[in-house]
Protein backbone atom coordinates (compact mmCIF):
# COMPACT_ATOMS: atom_id res chain seq x y z
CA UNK A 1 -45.30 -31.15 -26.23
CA UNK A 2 -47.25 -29.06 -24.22
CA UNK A 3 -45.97 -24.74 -24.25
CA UNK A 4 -49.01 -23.54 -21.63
CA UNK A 5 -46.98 -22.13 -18.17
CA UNK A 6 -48.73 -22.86 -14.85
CA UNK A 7 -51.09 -20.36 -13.31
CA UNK A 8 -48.54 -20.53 -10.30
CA UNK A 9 -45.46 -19.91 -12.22
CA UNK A 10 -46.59 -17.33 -14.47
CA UNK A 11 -47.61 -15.33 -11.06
CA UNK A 12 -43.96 -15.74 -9.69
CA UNK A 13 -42.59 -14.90 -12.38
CA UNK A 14 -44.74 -11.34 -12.87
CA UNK A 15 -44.17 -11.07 -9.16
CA UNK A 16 -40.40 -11.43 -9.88
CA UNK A 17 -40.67 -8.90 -12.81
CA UNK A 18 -42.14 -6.40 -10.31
CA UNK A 19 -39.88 -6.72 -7.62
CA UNK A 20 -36.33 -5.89 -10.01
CA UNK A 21 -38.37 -3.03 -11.44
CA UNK A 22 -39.48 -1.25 -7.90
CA UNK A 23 -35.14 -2.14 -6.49
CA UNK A 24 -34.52 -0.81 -9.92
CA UNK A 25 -36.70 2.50 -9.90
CA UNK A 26 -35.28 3.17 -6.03
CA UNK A 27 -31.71 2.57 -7.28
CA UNK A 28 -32.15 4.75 -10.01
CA UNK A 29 -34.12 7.59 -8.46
CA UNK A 30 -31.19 7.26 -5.60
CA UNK A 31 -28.38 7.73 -8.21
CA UNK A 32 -30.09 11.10 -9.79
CA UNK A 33 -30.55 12.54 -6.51
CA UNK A 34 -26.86 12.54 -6.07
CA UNK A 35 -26.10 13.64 -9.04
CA UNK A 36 -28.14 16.54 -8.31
CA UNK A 37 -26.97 16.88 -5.03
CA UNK A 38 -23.62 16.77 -6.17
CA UNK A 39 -24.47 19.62 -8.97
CA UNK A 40 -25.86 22.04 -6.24
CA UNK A 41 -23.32 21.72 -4.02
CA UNK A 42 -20.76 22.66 -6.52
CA UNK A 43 -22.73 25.84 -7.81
CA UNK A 44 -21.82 24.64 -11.31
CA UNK A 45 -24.86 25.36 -13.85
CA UNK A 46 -25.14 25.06 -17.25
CA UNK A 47 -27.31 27.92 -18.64
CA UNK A 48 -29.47 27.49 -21.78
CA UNK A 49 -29.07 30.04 -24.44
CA UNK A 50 -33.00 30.05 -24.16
CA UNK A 51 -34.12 31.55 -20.97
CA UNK A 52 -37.17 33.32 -20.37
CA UNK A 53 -36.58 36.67 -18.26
């Protein structure tokens, strides 16, 4: 029994892998900018008991 993958098959597939990363980055990027969007608009901040003055 043979385990090698085809040249042409291992390219789809790392072609695939690319693809659902880049819709994934977008989607995610797309989510935190409304989150942040959301957290400016309601003026809501959480301060850290370290800040520099």
């Amino acid at each position: 029994m043979t385990t090698y993958i085809f040249f042409d098959d291992a390219l789809r597939m790392l072609v695939n892998a690319f693809l659902i990363s880049a819709v994934m980055l977008i989607a995610a990027s797309g989510i935190g900018l409304a989150v942040i969007e959301t957290m400016e608009r309601t003026g809501v901040r959480q301060t850290s008991p370290k800040q520099f003055r």
